[in-house]
C-alpha atoms as a PDB file:
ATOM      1  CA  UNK A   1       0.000   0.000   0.000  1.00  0.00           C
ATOM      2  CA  UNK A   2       1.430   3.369  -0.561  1.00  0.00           C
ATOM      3  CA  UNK A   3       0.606   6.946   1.043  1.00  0.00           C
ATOM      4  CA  UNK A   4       1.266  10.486  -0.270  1.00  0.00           C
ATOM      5  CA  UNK A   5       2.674  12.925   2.441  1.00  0.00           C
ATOM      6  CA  UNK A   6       2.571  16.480   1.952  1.00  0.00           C
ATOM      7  CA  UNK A   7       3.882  19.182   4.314  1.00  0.00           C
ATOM      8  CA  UNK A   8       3.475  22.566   3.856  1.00  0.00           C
ATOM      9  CA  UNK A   9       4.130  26.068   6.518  1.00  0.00           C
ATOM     10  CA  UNK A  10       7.153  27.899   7.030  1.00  0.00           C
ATOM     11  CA  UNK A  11      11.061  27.219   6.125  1.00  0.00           C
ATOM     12  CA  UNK A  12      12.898  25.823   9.182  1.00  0.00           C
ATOM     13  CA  UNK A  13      15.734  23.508   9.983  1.00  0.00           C
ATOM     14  CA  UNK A  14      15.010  19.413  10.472  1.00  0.00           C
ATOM     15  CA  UNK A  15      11.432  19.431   8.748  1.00  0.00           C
ATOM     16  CA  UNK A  16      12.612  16.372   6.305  1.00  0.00           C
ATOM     17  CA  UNK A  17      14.771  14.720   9.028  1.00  0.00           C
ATOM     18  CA  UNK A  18      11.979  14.861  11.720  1.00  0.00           C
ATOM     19  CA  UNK A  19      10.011  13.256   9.339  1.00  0.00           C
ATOM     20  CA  UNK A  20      12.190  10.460   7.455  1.00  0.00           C
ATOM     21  CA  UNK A  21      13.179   9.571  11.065  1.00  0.00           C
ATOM     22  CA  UNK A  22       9.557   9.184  12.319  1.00  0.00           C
ATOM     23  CA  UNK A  23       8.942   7.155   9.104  1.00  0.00           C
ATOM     24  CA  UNK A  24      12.416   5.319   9.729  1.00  0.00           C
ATOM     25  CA  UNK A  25      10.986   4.255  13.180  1.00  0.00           C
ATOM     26  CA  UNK A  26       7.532   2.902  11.983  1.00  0.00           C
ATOM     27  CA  UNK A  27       9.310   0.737   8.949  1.00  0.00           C
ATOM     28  CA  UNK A  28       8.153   3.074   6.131  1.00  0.00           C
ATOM     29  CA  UNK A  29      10.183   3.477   2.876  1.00  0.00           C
ATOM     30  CA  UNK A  30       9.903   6.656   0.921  1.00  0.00           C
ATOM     31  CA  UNK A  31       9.801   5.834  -2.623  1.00  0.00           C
ATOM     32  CA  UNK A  32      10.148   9.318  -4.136  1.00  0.00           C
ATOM     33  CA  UNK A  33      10.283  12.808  -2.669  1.00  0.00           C
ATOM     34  CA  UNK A  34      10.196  16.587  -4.050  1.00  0.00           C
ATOM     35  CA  UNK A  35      10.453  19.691  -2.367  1.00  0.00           C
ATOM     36  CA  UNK A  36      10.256  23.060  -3.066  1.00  0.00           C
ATOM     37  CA  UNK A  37      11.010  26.153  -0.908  1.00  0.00           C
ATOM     38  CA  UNK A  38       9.467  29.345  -2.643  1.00  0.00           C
ATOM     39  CA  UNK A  39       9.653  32.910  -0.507  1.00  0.00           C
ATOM     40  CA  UNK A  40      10.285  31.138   2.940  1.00  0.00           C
ATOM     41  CA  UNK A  41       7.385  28.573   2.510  1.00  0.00           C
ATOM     42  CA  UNK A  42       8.196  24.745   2.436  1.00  0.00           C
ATOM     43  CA  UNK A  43       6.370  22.670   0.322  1.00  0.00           C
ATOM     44  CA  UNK A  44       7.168  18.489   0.262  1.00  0.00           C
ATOM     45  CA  UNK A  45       5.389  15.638  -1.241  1.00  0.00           C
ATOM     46  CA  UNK A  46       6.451  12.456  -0.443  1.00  0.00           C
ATOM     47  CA  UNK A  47       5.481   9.158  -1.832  1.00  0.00           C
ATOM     48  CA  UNK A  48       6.206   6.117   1.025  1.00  0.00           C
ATOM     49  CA  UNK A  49       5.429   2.610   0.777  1.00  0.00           C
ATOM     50  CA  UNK A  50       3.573   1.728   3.542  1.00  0.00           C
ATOM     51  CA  UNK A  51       3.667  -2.494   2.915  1.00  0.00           C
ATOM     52  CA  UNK A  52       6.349  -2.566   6.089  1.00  0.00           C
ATOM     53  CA  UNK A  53       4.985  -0.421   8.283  1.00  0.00           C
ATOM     54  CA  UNK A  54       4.433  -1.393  12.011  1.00  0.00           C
ATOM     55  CA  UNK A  55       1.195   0.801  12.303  1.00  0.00           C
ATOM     56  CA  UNK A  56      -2.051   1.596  10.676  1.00  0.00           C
ATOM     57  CA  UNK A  57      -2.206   4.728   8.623  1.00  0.00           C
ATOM     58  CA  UNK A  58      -4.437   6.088  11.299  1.00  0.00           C
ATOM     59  CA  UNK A  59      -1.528   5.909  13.450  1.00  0.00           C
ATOM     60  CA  UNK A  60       1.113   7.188  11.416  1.00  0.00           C
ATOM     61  CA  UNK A  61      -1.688  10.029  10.508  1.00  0.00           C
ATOM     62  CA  UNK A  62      -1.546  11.082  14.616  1.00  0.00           C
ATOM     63  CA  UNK A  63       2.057  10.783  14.707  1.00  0.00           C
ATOM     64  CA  UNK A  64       2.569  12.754  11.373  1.00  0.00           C
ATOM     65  CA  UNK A  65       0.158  15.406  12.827  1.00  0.00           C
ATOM     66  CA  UNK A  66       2.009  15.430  16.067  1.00  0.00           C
ATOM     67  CA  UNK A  67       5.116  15.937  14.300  1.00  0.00           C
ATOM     68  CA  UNK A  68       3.689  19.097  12.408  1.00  0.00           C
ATOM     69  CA  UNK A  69       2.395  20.968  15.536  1.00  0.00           C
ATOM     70  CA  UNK A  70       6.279  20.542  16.844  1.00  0.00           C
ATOM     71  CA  UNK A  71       7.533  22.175  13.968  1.00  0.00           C
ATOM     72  CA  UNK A  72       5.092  24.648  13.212  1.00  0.00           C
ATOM     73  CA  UNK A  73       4.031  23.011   9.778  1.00  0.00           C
ATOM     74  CA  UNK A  74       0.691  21.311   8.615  1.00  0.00           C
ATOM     75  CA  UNK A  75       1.642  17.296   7.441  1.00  0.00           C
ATOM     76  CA  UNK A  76      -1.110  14.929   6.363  1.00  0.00           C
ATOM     77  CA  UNK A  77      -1.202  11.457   4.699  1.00  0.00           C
ATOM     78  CA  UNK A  78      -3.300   9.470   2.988  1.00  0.00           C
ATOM     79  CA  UNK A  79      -3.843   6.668   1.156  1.00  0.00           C
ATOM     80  CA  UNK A  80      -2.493   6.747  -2.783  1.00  0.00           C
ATOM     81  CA  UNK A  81      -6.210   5.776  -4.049  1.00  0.00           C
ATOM     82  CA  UNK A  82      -7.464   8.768  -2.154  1.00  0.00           C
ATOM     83  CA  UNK A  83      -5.036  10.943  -3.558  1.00  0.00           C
ATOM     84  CA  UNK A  84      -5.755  10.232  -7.382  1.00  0.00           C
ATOM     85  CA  UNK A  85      -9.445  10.495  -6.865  1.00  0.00           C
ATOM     86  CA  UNK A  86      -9.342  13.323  -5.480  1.00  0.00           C
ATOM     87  CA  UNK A  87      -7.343  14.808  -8.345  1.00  0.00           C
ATOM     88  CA  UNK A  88      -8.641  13.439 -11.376  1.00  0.00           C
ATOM     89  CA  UNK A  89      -9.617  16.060 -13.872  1.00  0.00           C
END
């Protein structure tokens, strides 16, 4: 199963190591990654493969969350079907 991660709010230091280590610790491999930086905003979209992972996405959705309020940033996940529905044209 794979999820699409997106974090968006202002530029700061350990945004993409806070997260790759949460997602380290709950056995989930990012499979592609892109992010942008445009007038002090941070932008990332992550693709992870969730096949591994030692918690539901409900729980990884929390922790992701929790994560965000830390840093000051908004971070959601959810499930790669979701994701293309919800941007079909």
């Amino acid at each position: 199963m794979k999820g699409i991660i997106t974090v968006l709010g202002k530029d700061k230091v350990g945004i993409i190591a806070k997260v790759c280590e949460f997602l380290s610790k709950k056995n989930i491999n990012i499979l592609d990654i892109s992010q942008t930086i445009v007038n002090g905003y941070f932008n990332m979209m992550m693709i992870v493969d969730m096949t591994g992972a030692t918690d539901s996405m409900e729980v990884v959705a929390d922790g992701l969350e929790e994560i965000g309020k830390e840093l000051g940033v908004v971070i959601n996940i959810q499930h790669e079907d979701i994701f293309n529905c919800m941007h079909r044209i």
